[in-house]
C-alpha atoms as a PDB file:
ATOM      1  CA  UNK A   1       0.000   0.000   0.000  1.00  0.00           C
ATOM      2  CA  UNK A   2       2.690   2.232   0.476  1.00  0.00           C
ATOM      3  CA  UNK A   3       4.308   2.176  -2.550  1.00  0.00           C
ATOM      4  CA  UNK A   4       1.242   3.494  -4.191  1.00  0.00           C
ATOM      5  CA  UNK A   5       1.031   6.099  -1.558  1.00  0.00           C
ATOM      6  CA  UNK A   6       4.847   6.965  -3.221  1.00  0.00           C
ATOM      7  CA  UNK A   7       4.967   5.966  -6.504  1.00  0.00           C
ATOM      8  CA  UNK A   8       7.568   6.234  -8.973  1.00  0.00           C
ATOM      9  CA  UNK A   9       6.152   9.066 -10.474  1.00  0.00           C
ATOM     10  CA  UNK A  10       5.913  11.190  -7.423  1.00  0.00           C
ATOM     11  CA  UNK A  11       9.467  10.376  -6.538  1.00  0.00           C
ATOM     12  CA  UNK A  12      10.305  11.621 -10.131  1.00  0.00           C
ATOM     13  CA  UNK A  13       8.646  14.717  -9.751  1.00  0.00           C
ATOM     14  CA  UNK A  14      10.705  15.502  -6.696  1.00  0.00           C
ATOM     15  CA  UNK A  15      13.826  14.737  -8.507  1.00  0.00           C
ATOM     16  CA  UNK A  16      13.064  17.131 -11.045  1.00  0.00           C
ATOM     17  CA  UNK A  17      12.748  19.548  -8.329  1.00  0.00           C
ATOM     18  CA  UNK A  18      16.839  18.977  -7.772  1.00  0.00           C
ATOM     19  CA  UNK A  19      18.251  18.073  -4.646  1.00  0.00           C
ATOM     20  CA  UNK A  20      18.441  20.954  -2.756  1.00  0.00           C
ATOM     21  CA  UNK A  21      14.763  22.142  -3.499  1.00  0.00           C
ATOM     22  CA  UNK A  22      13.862  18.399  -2.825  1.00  0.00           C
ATOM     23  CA  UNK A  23      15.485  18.411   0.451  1.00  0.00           C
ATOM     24  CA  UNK A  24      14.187  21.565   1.289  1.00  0.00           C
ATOM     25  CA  UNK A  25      10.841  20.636   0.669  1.00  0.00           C
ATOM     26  CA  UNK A  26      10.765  17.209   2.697  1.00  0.00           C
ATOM     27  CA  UNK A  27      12.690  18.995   5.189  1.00  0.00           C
ATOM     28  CA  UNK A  28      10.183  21.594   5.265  1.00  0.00           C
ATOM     29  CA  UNK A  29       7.695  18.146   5.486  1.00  0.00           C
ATOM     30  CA  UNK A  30       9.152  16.868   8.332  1.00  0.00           C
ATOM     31  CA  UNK A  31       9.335  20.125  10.213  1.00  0.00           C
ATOM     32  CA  UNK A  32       6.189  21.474   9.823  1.00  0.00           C
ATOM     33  CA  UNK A  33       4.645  17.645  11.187  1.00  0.00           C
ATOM     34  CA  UNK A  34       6.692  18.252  14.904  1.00  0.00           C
ATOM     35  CA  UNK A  35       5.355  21.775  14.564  1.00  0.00           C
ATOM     36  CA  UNK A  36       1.573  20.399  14.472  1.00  0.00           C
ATOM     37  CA  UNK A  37       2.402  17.394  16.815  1.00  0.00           C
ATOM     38  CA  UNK A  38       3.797  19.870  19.131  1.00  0.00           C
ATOM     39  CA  UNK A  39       0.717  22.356  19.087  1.00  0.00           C
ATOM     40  CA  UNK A  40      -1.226  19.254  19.193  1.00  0.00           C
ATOM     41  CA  UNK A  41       0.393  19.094  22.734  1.00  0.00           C
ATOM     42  CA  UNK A  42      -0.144  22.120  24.054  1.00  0.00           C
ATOM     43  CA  UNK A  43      -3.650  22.946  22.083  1.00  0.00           C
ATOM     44  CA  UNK A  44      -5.214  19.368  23.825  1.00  0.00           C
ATOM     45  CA  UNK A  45      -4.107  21.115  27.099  1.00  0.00           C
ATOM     46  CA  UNK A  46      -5.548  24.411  26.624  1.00  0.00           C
ATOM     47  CA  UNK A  47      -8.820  23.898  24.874  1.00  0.00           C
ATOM     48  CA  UNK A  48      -9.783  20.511  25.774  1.00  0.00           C
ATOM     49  CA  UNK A  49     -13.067  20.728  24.658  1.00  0.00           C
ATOM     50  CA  UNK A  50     -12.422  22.412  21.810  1.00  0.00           C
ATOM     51  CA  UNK A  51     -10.923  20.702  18.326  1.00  0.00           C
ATOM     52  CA  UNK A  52     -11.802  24.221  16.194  1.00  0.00           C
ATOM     53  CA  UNK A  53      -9.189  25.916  18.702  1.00  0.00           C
ATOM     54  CA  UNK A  54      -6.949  23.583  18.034  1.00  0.00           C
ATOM     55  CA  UNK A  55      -6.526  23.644  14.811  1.00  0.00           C
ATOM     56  CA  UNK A  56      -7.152  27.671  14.650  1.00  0.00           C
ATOM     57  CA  UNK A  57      -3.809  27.214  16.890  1.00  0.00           C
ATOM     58  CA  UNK A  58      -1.999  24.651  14.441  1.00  0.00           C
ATOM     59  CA  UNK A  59      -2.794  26.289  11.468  1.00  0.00           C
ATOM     60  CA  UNK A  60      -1.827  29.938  12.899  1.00  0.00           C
ATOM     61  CA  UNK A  61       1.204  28.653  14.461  1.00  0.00           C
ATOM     62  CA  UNK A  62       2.516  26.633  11.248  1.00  0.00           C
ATOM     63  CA  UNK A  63       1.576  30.071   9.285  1.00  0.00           C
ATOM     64  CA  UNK A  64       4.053  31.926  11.385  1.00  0.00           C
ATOM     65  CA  UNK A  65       7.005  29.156  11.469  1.00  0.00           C
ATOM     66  CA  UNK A  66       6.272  29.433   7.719  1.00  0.00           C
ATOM     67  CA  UNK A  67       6.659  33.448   7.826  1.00  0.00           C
ATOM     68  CA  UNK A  68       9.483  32.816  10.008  1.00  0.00           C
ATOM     69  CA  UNK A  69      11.587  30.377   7.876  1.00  0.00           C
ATOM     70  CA  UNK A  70      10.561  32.937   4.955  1.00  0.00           C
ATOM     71  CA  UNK A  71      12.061  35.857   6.885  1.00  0.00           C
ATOM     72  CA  UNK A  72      15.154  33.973   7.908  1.00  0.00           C
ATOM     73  CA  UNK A  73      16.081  32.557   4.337  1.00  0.00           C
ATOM     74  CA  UNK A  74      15.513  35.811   2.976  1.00  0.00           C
ATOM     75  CA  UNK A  75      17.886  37.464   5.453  1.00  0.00           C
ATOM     76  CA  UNK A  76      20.431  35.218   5.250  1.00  0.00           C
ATOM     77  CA  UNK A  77      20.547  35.550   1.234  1.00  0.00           C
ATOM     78  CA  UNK A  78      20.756  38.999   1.602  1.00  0.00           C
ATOM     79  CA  UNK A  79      24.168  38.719   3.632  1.00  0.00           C
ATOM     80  CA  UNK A  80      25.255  35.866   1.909  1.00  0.00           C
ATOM     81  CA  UNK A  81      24.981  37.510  -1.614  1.00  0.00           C
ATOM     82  CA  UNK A  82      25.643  41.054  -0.286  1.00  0.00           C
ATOM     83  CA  UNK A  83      22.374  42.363  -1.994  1.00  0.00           C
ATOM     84  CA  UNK A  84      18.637  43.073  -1.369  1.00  0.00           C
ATOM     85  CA  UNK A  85      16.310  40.256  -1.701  1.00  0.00           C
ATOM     86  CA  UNK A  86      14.105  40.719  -4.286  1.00  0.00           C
ATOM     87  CA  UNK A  87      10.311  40.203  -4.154  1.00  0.00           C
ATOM     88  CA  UNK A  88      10.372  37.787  -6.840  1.00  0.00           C
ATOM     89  CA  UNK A  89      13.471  35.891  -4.713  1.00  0.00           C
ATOM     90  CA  UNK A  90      11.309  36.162  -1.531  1.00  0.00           C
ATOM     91  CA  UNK A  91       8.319  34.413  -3.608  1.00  0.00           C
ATOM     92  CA  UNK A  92      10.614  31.395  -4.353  1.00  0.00           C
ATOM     93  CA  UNK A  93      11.427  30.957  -0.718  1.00  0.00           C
ATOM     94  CA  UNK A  94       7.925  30.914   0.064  1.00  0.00           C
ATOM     95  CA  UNK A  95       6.742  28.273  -2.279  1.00  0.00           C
ATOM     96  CA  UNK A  96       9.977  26.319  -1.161  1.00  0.00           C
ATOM     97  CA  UNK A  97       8.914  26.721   2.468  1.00  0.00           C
ATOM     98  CA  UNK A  98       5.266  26.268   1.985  1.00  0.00           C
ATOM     99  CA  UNK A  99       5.975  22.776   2.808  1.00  0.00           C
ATOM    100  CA  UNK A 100       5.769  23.397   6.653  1.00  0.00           C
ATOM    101  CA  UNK A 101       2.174  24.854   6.406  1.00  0.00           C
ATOM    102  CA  UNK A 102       1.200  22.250   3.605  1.00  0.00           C
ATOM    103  CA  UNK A 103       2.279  19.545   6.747  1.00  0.00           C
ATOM    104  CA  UNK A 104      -0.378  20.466   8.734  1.00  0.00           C
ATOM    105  CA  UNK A 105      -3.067  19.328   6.813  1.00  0.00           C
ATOM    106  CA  UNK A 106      -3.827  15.889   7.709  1.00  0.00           C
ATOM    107  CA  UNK A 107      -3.586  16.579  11.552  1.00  0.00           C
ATOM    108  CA  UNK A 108      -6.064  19.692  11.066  1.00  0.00           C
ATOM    109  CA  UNK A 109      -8.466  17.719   8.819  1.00  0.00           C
ATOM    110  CA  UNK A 110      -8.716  15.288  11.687  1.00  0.00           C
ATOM    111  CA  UNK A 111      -9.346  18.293  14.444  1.00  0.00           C
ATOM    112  CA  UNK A 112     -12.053  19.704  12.088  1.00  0.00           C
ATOM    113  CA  UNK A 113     -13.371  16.804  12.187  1.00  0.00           C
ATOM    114  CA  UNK A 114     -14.192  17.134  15.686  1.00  0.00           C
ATOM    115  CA  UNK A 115     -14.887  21.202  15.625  1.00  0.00           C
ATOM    116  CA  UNK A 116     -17.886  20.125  13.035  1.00  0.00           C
ATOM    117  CA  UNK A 117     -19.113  17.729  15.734  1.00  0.00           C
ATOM    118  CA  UNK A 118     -18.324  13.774  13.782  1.00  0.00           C
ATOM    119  CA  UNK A 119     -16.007  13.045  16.166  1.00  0.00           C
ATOM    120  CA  UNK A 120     -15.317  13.677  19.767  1.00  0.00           C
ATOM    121  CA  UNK A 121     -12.723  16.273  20.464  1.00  0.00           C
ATOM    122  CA  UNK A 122     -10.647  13.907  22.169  1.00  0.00           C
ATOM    123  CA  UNK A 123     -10.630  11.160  19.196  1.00  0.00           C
ATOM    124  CA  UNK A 124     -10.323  14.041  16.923  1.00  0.00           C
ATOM    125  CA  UNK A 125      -6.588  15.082  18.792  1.00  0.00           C
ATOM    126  CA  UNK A 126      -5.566  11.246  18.872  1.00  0.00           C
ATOM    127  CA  UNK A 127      -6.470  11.059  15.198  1.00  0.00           C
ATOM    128  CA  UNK A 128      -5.009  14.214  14.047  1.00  0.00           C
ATOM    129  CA  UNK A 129      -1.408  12.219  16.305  1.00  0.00           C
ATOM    130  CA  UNK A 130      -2.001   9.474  14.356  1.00  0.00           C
ATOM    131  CA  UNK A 131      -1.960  10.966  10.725  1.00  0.00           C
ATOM    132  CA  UNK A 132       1.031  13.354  11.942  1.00  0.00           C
ATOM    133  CA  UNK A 133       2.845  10.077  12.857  1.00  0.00           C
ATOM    134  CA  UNK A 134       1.847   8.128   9.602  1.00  0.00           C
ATOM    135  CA  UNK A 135       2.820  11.619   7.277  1.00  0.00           C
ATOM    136  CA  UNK A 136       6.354  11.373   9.386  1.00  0.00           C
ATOM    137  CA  UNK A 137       6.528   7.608   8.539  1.00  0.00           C
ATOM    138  CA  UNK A 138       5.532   8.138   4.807  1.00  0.00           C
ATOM    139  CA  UNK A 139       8.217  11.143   4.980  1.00  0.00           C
ATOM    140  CA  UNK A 140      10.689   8.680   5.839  1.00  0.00           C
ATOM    141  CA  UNK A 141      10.276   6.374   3.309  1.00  0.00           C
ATOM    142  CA  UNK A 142      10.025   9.169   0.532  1.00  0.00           C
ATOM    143  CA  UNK A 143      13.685  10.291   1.612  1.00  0.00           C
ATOM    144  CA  UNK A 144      15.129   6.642   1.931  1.00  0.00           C
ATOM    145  CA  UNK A 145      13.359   5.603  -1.789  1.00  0.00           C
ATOM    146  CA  UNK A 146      14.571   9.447  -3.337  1.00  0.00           C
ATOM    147  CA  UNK A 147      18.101   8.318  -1.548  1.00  0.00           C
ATOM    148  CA  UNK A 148      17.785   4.705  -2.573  1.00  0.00           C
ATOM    149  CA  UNK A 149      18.417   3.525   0.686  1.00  0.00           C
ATOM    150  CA  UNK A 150      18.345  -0.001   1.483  1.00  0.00           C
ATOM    151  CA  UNK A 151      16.236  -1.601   4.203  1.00  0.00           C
ATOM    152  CA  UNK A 152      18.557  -0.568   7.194  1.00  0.00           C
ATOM    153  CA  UNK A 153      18.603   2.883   5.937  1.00  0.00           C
ATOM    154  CA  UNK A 154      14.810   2.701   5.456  1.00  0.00           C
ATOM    155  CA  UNK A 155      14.538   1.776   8.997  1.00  0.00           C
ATOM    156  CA  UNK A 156      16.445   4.281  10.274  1.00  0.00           C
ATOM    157  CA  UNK A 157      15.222   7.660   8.646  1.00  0.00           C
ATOM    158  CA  UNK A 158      11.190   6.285   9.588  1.00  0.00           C
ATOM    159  CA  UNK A 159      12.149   5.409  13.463  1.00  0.00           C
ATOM    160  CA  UNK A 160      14.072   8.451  13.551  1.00  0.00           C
ATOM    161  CA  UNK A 161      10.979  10.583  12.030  1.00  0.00           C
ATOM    162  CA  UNK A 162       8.644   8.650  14.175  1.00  0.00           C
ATOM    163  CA  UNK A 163      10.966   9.110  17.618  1.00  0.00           C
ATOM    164  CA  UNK A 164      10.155  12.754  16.949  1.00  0.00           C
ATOM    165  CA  UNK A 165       6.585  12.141  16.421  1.00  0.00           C
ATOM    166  CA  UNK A 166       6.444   9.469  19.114  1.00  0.00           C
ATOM    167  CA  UNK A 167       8.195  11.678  22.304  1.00  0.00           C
ATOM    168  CA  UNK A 168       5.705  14.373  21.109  1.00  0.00           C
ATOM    169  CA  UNK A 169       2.828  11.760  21.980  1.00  0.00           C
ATOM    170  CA  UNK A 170       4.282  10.650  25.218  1.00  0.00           C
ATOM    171  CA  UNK A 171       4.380  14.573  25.873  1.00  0.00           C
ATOM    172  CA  UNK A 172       0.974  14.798  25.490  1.00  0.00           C
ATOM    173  CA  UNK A 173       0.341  11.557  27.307  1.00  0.00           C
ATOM    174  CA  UNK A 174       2.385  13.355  30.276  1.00  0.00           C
ATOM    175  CA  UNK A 175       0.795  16.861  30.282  1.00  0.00           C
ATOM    176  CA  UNK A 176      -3.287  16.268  29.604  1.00  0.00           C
ATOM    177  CA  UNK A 177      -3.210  13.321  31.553  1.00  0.00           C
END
């Protein structure tokens, strides 16, 4: 099932993005999913009751990481290259960091889910944790099939991605409970 869920022809599209946009982009991926996991954390503690909160909170939160990152890049280019950043430049970084915002999509799907009343606030958080942890484990596998990693390799970049995910759960675990 998951090599439909990455198929050739997706991995070839993010090789034609070249390596460093391609990293940039999963990178971005990854990010933005510890981001949401993380709010998930804190939101479940504030506004138990409340899913729509939530994932008002992820979504502003992974907005802002994403203005951030934007901000940073286009700082650092400046410097780097001795020159003003020009809007056109600054519109590239923020497609190639829309990836962190683009992340939080499964996780807030699942909390809207609950804000429009289908499911339970409660199920709604521990759903929107488990399609954060399943987008970090796909993640991983995108990154070990674009590096044509073997099995080991495979392994190790989806427990890594899912430690991350995984000690934000026990977090949660710790703190709402």
């Amino acid at each position: 099932m998951m090599a439909r869920v990455i198929g050739s022809r997706q991995i070839a599209r993010l090789r034609r993005l070249g390596a460093p946009a391609m990293g940039e982009r999963l990178g971005g991926f990854i990010y933005g999913t510890v981001v949401v996991l993380s709010v998930l954390v804190a939101g479940a503690r504030a506004y138990p009751g409340d899913a729509g909160r939530i994932a008002a909170l992820a979504v502003v939160t992974s907005v802002v990481f994403w203005l951030a990152h934007v901000y940073a890049h286009g700082i650092a280019d400046s410097v780097a290259h001795e020159e003003r950043v020009s809007p056109t430049h600054l519109r590239g970084i923020a497609r190639r960091e829309s990836s962190i915002v683009e992340a939080a999509a499964p996780p807030v799907a699942a909390l809207l889910l609950g804000a429009f009343g289908v499911l339970s606030t409660s199920t709604a958080v521990w759903l929107a944790f488990g399609l954060g942890l399943l987008v970090l484990a796909v993640e991983g596998i995108v990154v070990a099939r674009v590096e044509r990693l073997g099995l080991l390799g495979t392994i190790g970049i989806v427990s890594a991605n899912l430690g991350l995910g995984l000690t934000l759960v026990v977090l949660k675990l710790l703190v709402t409970h």
